[in-house]
N, C-alpha and C. Protein backbone atom coordinates (compact mmCIF):
# COMPACT_ATOMS: atom_id res chain seq x y z
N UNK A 1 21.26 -10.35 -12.64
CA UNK A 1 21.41 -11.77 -12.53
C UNK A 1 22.68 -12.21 -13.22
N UNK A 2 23.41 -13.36 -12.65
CA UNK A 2 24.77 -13.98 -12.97
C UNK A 2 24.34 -15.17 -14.20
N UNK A 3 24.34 -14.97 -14.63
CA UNK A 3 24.37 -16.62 -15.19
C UNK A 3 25.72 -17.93 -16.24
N UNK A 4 25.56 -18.49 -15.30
CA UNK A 4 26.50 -19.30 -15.36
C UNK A 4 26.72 -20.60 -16.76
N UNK A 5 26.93 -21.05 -17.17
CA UNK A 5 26.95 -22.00 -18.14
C UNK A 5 27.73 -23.41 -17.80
N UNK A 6 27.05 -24.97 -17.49
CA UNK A 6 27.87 -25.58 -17.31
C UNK A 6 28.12 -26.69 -18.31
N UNK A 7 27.19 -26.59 -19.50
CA UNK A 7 27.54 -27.53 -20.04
C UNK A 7 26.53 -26.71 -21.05
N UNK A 8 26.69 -27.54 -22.61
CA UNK A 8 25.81 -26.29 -23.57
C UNK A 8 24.35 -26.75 -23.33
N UNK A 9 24.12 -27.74 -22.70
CA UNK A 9 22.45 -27.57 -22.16
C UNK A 9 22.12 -27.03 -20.87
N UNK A 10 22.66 -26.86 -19.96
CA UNK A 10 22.34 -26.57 -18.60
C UNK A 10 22.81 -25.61 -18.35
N UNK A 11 21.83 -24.44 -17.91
CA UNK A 11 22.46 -23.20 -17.47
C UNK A 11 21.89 -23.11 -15.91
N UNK A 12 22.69 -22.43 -15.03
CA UNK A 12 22.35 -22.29 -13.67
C UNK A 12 22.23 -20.51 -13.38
N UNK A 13 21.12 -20.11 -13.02
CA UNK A 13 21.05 -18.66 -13.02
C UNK A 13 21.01 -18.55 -11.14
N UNK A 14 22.08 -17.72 -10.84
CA UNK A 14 22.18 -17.22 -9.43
C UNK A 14 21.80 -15.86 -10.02
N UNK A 15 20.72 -15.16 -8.71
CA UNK A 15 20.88 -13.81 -8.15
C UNK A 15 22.01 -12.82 -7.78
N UNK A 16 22.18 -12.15 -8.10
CA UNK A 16 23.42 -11.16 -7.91
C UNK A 16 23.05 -10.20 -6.78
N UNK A 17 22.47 -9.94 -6.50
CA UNK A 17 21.69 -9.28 -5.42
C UNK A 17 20.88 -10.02 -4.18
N UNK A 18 21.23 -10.48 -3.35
CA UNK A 18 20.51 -11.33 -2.41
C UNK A 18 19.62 -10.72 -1.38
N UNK A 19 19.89 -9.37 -1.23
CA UNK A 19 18.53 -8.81 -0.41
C UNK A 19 18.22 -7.90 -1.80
N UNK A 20 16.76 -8.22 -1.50
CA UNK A 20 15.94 -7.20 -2.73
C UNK A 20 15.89 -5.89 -2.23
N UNK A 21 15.66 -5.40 -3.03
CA UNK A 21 14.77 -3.81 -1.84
C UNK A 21 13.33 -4.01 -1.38
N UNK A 22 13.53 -3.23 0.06
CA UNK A 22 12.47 -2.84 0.96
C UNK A 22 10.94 -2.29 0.22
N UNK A 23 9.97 -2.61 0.37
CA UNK A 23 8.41 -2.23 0.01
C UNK A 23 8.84 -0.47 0.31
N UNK A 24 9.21 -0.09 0.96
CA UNK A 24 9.17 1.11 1.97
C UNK A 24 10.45 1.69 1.52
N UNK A 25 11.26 1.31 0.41
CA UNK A 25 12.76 2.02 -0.02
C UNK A 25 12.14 3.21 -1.15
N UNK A 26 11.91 4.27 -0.77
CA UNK A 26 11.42 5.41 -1.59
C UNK A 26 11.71 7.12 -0.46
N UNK A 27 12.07 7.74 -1.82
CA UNK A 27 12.87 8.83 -1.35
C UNK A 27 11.63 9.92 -0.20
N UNK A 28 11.89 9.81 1.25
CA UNK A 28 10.67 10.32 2.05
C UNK A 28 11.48 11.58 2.42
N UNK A 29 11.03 12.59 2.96
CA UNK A 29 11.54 14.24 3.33
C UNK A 29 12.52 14.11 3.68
N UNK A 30 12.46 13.52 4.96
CA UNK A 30 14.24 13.34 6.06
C UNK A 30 15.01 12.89 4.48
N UNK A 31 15.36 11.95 3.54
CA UNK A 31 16.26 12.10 2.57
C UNK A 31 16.31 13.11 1.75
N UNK A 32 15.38 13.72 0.97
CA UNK A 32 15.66 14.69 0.35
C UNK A 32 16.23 15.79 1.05
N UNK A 33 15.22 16.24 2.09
CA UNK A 33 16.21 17.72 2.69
C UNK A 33 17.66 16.98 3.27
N UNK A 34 17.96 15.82 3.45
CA UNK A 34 19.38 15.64 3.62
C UNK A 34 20.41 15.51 2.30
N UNK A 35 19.66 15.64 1.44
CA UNK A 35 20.11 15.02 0.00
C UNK A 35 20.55 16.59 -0.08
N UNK A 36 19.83 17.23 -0.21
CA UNK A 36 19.75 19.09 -0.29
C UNK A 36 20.90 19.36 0.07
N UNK A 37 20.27 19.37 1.58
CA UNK A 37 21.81 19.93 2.53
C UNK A 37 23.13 19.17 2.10
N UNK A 38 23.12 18.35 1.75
CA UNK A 38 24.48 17.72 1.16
C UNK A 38 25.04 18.56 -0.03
N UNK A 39 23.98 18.56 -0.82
CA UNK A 39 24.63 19.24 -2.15
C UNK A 39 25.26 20.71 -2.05
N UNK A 40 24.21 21.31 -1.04
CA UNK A 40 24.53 21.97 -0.77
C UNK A 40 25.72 23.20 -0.03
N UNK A 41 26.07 21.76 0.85
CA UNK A 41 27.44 21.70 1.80
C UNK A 41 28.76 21.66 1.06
N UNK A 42 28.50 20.59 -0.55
CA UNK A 42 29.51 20.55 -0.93
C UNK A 42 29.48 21.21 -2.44
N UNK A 43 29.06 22.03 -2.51
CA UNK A 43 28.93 23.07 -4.24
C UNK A 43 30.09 23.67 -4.02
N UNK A 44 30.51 23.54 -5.01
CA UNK A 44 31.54 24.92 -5.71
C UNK A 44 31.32 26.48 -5.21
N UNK A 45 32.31 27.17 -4.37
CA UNK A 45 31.89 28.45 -3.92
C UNK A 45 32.35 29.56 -5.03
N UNK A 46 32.91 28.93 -6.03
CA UNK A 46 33.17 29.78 -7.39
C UNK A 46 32.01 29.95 -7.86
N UNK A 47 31.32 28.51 -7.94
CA UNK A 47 29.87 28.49 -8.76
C UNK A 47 29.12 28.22 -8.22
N UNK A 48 28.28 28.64 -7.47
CA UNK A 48 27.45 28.09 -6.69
C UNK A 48 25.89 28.02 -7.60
N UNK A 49 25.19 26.91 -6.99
CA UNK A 49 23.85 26.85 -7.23
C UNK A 49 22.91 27.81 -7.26
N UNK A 50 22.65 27.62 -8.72
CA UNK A 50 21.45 28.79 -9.40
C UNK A 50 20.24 28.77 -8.82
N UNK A 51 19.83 30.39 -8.29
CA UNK A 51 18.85 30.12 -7.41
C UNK A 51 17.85 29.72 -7.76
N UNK A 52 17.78 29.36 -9.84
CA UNK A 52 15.98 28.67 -9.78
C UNK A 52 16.34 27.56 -9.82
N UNK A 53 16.82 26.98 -9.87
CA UNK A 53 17.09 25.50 -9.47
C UNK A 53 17.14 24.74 -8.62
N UNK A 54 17.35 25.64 -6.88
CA UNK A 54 17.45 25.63 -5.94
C UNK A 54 16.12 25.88 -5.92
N UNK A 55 15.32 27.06 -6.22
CA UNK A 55 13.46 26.89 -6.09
C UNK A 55 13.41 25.71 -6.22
N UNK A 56 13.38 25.54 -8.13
CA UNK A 56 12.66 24.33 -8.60
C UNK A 56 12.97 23.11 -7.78
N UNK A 57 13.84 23.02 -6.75
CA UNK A 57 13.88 21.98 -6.26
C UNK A 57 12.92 21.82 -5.04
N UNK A 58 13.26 22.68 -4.48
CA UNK A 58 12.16 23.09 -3.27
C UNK A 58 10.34 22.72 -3.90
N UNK A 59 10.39 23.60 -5.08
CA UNK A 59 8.92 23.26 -5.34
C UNK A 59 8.59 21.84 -5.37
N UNK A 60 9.14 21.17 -6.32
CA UNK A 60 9.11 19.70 -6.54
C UNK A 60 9.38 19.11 -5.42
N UNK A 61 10.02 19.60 -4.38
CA UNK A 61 10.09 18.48 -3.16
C UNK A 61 8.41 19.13 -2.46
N UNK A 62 7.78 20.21 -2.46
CA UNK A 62 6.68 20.47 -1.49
C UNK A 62 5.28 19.66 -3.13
N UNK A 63 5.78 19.42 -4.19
CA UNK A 63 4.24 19.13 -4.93
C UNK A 63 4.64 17.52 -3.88
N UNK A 64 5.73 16.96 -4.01
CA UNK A 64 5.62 15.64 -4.33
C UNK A 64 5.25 15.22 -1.81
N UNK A 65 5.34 16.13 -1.36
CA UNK A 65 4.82 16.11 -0.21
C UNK A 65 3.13 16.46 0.19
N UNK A 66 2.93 17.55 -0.90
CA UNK A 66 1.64 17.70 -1.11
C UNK A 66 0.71 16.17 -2.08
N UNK A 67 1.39 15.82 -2.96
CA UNK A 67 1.12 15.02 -3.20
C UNK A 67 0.78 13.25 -2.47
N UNK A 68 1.48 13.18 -1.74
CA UNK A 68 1.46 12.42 -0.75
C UNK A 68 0.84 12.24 0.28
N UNK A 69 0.33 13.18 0.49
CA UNK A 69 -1.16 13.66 1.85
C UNK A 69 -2.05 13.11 1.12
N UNK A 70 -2.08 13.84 -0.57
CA UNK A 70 -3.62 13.50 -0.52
C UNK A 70 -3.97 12.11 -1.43
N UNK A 71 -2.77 11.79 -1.55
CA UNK A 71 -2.83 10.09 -1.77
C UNK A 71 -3.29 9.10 -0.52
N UNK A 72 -2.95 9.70 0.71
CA UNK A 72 -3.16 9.23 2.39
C UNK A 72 -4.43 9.60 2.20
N UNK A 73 -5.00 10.61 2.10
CA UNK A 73 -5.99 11.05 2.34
C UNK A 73 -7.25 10.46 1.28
N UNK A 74 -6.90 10.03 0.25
CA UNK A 74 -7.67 9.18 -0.75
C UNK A 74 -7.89 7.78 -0.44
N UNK A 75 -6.38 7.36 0.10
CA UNK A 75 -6.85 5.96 0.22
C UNK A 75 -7.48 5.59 1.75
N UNK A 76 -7.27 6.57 2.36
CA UNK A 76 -8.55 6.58 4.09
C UNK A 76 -9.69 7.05 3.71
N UNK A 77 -10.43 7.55 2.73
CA UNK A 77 -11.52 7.93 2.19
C UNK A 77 -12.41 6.47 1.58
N UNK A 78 -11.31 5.51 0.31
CA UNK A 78 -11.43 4.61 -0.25
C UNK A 78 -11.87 3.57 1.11
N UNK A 79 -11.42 3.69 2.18
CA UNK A 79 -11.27 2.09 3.03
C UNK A 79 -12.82 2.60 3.70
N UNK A 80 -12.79 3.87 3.93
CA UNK A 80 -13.87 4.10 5.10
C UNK A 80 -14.87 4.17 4.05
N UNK A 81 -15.47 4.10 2.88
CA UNK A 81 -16.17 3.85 1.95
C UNK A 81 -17.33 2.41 2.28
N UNK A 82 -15.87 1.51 2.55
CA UNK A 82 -16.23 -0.31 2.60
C UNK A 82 -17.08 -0.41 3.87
N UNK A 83 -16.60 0.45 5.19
CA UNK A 83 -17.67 0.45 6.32
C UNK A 83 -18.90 -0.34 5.79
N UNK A 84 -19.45 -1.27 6.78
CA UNK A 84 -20.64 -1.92 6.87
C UNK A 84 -20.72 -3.10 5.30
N UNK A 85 -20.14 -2.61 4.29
CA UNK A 85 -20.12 -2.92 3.09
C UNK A 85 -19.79 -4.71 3.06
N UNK A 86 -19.94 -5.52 2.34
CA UNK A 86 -19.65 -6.62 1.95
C UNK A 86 -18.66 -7.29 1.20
N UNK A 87 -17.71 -7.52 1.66
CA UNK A 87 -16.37 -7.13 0.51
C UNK A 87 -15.83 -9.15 0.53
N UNK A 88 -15.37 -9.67 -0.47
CA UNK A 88 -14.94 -10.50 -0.82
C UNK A 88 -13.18 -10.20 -1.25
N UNK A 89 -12.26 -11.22 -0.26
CA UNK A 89 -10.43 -10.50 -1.01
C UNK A 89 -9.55 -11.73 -0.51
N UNK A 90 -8.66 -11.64 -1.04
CA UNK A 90 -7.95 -12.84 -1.25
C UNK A 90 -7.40 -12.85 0.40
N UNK A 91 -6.85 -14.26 0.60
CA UNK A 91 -6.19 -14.57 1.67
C UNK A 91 -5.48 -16.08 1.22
N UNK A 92 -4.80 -16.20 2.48
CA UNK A 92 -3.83 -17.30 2.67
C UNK A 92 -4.28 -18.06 3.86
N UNK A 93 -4.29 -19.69 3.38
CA UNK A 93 -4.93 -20.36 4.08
C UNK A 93 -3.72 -20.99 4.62
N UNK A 94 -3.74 -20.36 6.28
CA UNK A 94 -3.04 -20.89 7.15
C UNK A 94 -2.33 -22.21 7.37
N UNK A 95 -2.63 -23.02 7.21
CA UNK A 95 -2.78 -24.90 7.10
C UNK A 95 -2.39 -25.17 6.01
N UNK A 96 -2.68 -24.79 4.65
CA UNK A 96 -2.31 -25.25 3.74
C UNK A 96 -1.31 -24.38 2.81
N UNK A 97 -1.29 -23.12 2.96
CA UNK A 97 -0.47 -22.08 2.66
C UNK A 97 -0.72 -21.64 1.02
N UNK A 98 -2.12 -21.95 1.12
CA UNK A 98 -2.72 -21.68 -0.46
C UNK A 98 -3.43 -20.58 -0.65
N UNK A 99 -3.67 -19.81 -1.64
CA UNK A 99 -4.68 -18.38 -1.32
C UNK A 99 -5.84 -18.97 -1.63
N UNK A 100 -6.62 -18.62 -0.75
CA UNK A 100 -8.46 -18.97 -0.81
C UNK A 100 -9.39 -17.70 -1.21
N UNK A 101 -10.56 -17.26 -1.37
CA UNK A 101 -11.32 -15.94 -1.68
C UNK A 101 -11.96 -16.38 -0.44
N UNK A 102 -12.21 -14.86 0.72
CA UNK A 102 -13.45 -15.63 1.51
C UNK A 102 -14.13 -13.88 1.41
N UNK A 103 -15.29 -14.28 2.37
CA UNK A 103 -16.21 -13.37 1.94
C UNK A 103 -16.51 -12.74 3.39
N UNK A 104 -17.16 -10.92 3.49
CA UNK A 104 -17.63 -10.75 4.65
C UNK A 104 -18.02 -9.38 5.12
N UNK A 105 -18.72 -9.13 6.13
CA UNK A 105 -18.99 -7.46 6.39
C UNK A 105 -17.62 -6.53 7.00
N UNK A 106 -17.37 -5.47 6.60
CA UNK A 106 -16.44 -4.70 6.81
C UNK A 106 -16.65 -4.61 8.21
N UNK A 107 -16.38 -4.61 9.71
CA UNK A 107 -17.07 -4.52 11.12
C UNK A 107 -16.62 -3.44 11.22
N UNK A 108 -15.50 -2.68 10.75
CA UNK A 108 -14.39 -1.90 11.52
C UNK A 108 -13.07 -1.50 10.62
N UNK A 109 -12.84 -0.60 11.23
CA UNK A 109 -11.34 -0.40 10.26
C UNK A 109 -10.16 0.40 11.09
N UNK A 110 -9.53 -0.22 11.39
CA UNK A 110 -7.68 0.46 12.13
C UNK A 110 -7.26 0.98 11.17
N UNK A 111 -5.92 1.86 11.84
CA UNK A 111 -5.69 2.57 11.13
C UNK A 111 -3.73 2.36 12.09
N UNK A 112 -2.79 1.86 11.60
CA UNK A 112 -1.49 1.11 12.04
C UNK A 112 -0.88 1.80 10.67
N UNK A 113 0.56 2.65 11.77
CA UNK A 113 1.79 3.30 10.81
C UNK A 113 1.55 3.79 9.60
N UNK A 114 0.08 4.56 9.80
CA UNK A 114 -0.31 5.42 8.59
C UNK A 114 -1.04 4.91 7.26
N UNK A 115 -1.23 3.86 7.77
CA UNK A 115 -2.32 2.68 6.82
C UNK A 115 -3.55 2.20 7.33
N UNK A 116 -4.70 2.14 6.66
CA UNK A 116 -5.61 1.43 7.37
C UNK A 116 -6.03 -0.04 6.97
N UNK A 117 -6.69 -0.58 7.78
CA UNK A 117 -7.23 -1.71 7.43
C UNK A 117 -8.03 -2.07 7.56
N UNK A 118 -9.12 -3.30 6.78
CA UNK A 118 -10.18 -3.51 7.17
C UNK A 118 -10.54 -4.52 8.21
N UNK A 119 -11.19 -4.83 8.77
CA UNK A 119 -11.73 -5.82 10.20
C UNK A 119 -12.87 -6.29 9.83
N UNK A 120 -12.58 -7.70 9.43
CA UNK A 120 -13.47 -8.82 8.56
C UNK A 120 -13.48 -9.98 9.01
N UNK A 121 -14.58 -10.52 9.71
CA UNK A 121 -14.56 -11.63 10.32
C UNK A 121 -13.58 -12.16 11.14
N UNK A 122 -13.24 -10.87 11.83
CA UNK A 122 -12.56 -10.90 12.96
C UNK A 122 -10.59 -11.28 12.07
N UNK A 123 -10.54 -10.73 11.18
CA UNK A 123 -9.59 -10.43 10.50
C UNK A 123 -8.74 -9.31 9.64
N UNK A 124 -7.74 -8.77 10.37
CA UNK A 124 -7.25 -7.80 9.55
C UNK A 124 -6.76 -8.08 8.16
N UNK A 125 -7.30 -6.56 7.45
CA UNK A 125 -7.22 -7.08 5.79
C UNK A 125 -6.98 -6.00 5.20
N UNK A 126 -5.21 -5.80 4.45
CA UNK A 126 -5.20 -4.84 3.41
C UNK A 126 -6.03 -4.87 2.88
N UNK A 127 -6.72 -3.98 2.15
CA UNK A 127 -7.88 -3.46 1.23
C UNK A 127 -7.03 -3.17 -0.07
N UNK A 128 -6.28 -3.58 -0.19
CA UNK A 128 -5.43 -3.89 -1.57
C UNK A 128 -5.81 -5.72 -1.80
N UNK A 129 -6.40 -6.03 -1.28
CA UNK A 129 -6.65 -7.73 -1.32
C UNK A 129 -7.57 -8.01 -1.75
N UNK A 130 -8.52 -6.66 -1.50
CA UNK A 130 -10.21 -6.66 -2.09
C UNK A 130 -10.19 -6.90 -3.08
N UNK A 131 -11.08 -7.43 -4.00
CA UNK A 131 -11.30 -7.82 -5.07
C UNK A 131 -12.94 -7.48 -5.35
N UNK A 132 -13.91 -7.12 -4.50
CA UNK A 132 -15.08 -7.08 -4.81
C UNK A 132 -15.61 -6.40 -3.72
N UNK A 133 -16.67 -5.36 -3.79
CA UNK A 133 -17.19 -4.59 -2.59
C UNK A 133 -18.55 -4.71 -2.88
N UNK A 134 -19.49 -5.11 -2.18
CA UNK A 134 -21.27 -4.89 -2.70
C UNK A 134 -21.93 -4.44 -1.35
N UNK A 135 -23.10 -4.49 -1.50
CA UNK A 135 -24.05 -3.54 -0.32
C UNK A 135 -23.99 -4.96 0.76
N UNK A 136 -24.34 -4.84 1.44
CA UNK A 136 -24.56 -5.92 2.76
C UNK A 136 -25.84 -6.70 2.37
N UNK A 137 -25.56 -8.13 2.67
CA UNK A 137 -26.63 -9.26 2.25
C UNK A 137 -27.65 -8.73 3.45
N UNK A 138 -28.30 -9.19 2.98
CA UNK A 138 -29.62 -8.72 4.25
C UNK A 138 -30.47 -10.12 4.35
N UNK A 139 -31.27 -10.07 5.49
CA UNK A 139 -31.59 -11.41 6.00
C UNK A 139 -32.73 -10.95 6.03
N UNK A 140 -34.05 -11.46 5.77
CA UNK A 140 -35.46 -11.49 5.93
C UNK A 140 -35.68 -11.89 7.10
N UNK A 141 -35.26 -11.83 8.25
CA UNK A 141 -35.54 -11.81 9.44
C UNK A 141 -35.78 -10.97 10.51
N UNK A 142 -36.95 -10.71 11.40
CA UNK A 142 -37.28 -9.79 12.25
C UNK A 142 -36.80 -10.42 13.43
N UNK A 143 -36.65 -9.45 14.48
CA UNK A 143 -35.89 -9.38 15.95
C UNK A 143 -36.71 -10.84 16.87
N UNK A 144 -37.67 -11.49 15.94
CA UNK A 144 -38.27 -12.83 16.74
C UNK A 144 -37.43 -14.09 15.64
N UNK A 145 -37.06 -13.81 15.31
CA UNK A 145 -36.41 -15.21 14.23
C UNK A 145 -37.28 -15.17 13.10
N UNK A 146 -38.68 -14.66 12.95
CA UNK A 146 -39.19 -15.26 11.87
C UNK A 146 -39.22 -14.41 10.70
N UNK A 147 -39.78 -15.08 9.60
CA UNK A 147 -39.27 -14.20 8.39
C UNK A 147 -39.83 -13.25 8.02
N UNK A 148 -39.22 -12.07 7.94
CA UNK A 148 -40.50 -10.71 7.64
C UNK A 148 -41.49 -10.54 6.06
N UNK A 149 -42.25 -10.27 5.77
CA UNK A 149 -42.62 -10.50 4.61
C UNK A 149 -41.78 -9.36 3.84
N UNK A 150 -41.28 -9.37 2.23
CA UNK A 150 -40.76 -7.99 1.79
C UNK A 150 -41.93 -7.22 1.20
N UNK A 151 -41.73 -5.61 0.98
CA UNK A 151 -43.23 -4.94 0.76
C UNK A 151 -42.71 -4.28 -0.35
């Protein structure tokens, strides 16, 4: 950040950076093995790169790929959990552009560019929004409308 001074009470702070970074700006395979091959292309042929270093790099690029599956694989475990479930999570109220809590049964869950989501009252919903998961309200009602007794 810039900040400016225009008088000894008033300061005006501009951004120095006007696009932030991307949600999605993090180092994925296609960069590293291009990052590799770069370094690689341009090393010193006097000195070239020590071959455990060249491992250790390799290893650390396959934990942090291995690692990454089963973070995918945890958080599609976590969503398909909520199935049928009763989950309460924040939203934004269209009209007024305020966040509201609403409440509802999980119906369904997609699964869009390697993420899933939940399908809630006919609404798609990061499951990062959840705030509360409980068993499904149940209704004392039998298949005639009337109320079943509980036993």
């Amino acid at each position: 950040m810039m900040i400016q001074s225009t008088t000894s009470q008033d300061m005006i702070i501009q951004p120095t950076n006007m696009n932030p970074p991307k949600a999605n700006d993090e180092l994925g395979q296609e960069e590293f093995l291009n990052l590799l091959m770069t370094q690689l292309k341009y090393q010193d042929p006097l000195e070239p790169m020590d071959d455990t270093e060249f491992i250790a790099q390799l290893a650390e690029f396959s934990a942090l790929e291995q690692m990454q599956a089963m973070n995918g694989y945890l958080n599609s475990m976590q969503t398909s959990s909520m199935m049928g479930k009763t989950v309460t999570f924040n939203t934004i109220d269209n009209s007024t552009g305020l966040p509201i809590l609403e409440e509802g049964t999980v119906e369904s869950i997609v699964y869009k560019n390697g993420k899933s989501y939940l399908i809630v009252n006919e609404k798609e919903i990061d499951p990062q929004h959840v705030i509360e998961v409980s068993e499904p309200k149940e209704d004392n009602q039998g298949d005639d409308g009337e109320e079943t007794p509980e036993v």
